[in-house]
Protein backbone atom coordinates (compact mmCIF):
# COMPACT_ATOMS: atom_id res chain seq x y z
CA UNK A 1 0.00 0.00 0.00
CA UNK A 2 1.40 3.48 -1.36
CA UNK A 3 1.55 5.81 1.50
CA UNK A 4 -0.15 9.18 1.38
CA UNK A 5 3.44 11.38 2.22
CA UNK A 6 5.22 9.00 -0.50
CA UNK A 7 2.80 9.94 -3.05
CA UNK A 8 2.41 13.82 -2.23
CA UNK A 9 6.32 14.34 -2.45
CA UNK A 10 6.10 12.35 -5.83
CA UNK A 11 3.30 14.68 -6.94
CA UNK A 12 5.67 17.87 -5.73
CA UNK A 13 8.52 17.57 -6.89
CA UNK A 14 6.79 16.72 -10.91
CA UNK A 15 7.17 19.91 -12.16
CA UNK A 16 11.23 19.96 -11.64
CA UNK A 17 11.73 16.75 -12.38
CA UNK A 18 10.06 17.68 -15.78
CA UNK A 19 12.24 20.77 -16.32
CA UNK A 20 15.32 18.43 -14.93
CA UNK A 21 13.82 15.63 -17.73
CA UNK A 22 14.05 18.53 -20.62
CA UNK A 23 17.60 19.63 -19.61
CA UNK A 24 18.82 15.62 -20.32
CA UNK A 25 16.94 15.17 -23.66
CA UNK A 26 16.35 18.43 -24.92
CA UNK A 27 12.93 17.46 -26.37
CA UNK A 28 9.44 17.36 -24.91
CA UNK A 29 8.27 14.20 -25.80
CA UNK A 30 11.37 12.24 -24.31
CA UNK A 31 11.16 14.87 -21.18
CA UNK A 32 7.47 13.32 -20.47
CA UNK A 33 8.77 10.09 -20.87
CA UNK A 34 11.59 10.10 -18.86
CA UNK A 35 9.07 11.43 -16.03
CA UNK A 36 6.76 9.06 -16.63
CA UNK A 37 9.10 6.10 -16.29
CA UNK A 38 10.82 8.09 -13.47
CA UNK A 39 7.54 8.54 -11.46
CA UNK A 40 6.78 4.86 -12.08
CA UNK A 41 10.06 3.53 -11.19
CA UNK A 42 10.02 5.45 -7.71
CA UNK A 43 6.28 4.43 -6.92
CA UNK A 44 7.42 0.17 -7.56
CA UNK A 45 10.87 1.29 -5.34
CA UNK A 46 8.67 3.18 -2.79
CA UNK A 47 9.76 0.21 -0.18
CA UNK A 48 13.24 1.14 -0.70
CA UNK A 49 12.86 4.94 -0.31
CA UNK A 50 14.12 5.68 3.44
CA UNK A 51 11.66 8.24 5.11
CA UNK A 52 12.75 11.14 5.94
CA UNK A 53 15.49 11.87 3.93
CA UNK A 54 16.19 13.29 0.67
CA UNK A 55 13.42 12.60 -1.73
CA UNK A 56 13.99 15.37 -4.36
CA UNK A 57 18.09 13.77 -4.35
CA UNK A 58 16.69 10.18 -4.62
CA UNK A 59 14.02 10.95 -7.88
CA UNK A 60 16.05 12.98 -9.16
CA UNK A 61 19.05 9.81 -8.82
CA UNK A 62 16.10 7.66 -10.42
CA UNK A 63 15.61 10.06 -13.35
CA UNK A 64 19.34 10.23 -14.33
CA UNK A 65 20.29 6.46 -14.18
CA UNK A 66 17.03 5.93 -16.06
CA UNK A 67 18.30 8.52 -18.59
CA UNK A 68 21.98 7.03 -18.60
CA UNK A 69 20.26 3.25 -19.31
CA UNK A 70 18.25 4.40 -22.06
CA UNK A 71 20.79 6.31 -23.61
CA UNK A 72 23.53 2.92 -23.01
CA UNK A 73 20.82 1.14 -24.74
CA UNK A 74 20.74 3.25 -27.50
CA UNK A 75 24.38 2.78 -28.24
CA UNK A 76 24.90 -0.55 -28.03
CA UNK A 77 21.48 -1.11 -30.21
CA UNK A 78 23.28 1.09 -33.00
CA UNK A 79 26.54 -0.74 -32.49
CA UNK A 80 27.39 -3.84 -35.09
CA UNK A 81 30.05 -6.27 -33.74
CA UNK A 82 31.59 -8.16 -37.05
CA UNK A 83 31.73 -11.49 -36.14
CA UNK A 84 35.40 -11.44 -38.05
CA UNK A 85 38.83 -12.28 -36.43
CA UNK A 86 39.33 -8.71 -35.47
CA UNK A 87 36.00 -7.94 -33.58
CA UNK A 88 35.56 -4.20 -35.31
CA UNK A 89 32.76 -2.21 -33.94
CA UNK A 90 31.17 -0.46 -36.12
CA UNK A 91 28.56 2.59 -35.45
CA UNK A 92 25.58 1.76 -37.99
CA UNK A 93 24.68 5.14 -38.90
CA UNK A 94 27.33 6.41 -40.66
CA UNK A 95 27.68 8.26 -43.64
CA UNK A 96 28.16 6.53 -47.07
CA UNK A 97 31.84 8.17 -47.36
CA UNK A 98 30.27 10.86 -49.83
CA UNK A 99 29.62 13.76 -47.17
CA UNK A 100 26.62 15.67 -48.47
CA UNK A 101 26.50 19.21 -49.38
CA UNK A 102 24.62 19.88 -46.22
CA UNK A 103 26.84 18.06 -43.76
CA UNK A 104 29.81 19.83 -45.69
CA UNK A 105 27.78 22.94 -44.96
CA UNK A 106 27.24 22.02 -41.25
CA UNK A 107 31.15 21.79 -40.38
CA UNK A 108 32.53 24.25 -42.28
CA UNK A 109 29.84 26.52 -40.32
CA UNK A 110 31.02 25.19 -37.19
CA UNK A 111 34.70 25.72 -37.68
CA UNK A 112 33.62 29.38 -38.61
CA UNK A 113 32.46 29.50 -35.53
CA UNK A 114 34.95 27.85 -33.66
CA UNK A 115 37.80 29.91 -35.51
CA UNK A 116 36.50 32.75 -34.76
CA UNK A 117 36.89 32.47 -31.29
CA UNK A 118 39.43 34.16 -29.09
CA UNK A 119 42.59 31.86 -29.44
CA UNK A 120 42.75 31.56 -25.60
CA UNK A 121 39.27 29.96 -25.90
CA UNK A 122 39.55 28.29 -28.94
CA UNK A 123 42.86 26.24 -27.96
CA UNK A 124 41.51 24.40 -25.00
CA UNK A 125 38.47 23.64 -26.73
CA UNK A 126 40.54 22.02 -29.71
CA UNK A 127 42.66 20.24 -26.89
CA UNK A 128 39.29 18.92 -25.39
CA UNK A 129 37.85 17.72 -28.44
CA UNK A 130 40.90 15.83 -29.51
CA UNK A 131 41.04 13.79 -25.99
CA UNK A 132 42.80 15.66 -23.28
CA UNK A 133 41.74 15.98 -20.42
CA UNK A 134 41.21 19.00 -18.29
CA UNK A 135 44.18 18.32 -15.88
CA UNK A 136 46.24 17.50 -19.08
CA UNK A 137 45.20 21.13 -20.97
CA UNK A 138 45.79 23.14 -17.68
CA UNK A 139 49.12 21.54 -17.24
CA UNK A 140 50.45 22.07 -20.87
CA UNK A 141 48.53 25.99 -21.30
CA UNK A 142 50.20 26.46 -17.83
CA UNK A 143 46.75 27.92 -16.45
CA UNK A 144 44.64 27.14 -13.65
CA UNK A 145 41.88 24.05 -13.50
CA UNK A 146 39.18 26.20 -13.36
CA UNK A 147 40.12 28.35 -15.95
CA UNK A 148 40.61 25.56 -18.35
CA UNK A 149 36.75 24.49 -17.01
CA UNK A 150 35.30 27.72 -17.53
CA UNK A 151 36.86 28.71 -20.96
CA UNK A 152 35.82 25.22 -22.39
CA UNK A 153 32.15 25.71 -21.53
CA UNK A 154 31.71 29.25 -22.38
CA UNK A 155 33.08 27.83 -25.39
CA UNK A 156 30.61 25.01 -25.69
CA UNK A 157 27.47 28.03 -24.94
CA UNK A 158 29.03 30.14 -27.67
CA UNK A 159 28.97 27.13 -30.00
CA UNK A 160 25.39 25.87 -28.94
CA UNK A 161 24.18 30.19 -29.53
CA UNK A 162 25.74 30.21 -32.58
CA UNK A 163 24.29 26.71 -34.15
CA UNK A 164 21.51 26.75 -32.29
CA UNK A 165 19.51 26.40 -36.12
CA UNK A 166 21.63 23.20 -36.84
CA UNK A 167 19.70 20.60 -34.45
């Protein structure tokens, strides 16, 4: 039997779980859905939920894992394995090898973009996208962590402002 305090905070906290759901997937639809499956997930785990404490913390815990299963799941269902000696994975949807004029379009926009940066925010974001690691790009730009951190996601809001048309 779901208890009348379990099922109020569930009914409270909807609204930012909904606006936390949007901030993950970035679309409406899948925002609902994640709640949905979030909301019924807690109410089957209600027995687990330890009065008393944190609820917002442990829904909000529920929604993310949720969200990082379904997007593992998503992954590995676009993944082939070739069953050769080598064991190549392969990402399904990938281009032909011909890029289009529009995806030729696309990231020669985005390099505009990106090279037109300041060059002490567009060199850590090149360093990030190629692989290193914060630690790695503070050490090597001599700078502080947090400067690396900061520069690399105004970077990152510059780029999604700027190609905000391209999704």
């Amino acid at each position: 039997m779901k208890s009348l305090s379990f099922e109020k905070d569930l009914v409270g906290v909807q609204e930012e779980l909904l606006r936390f759901a949007y901030k993950l997937t970035t679309d409406r639809e899948e925002a609902n859905d994640l709640l949905q499956e979030t909301s019924l997930k807690a109410l089957d785990n209600e027995d687990k939920y330890t009065p008393d404490t944190n609820f917002k913390g442990w829904m909000y815990t529920i929604m993310r894992n949720i969200f990082i299963n379904n997007y593992r799941k998503v992954v590995r269902d676009q993944t082939f394995v070739d069953q050769t000696d080598n064991f190549y994975h392969i990402n399904l949807p990938q281009d032909s090898g011909f890029e289009s004029t529009e995806s030729a379009y696309d990231l020669k926009e985005m390099r505009r973009v990106v090279n037109a940066l300041p060059k002490e925010y567009r060199v850590p974001f090149a360093m990030h996208v190629s692989g290193f690691k914060y630690r790695e790009i503070a050490e090597k730009l001599d700078l502080p962590l947090g400067t690396v951190k900061s520069r690399i996601f105004f970077t990152r809001q510059r780029l999604q402002e700027e190609l905000k048309d391209f999704r």
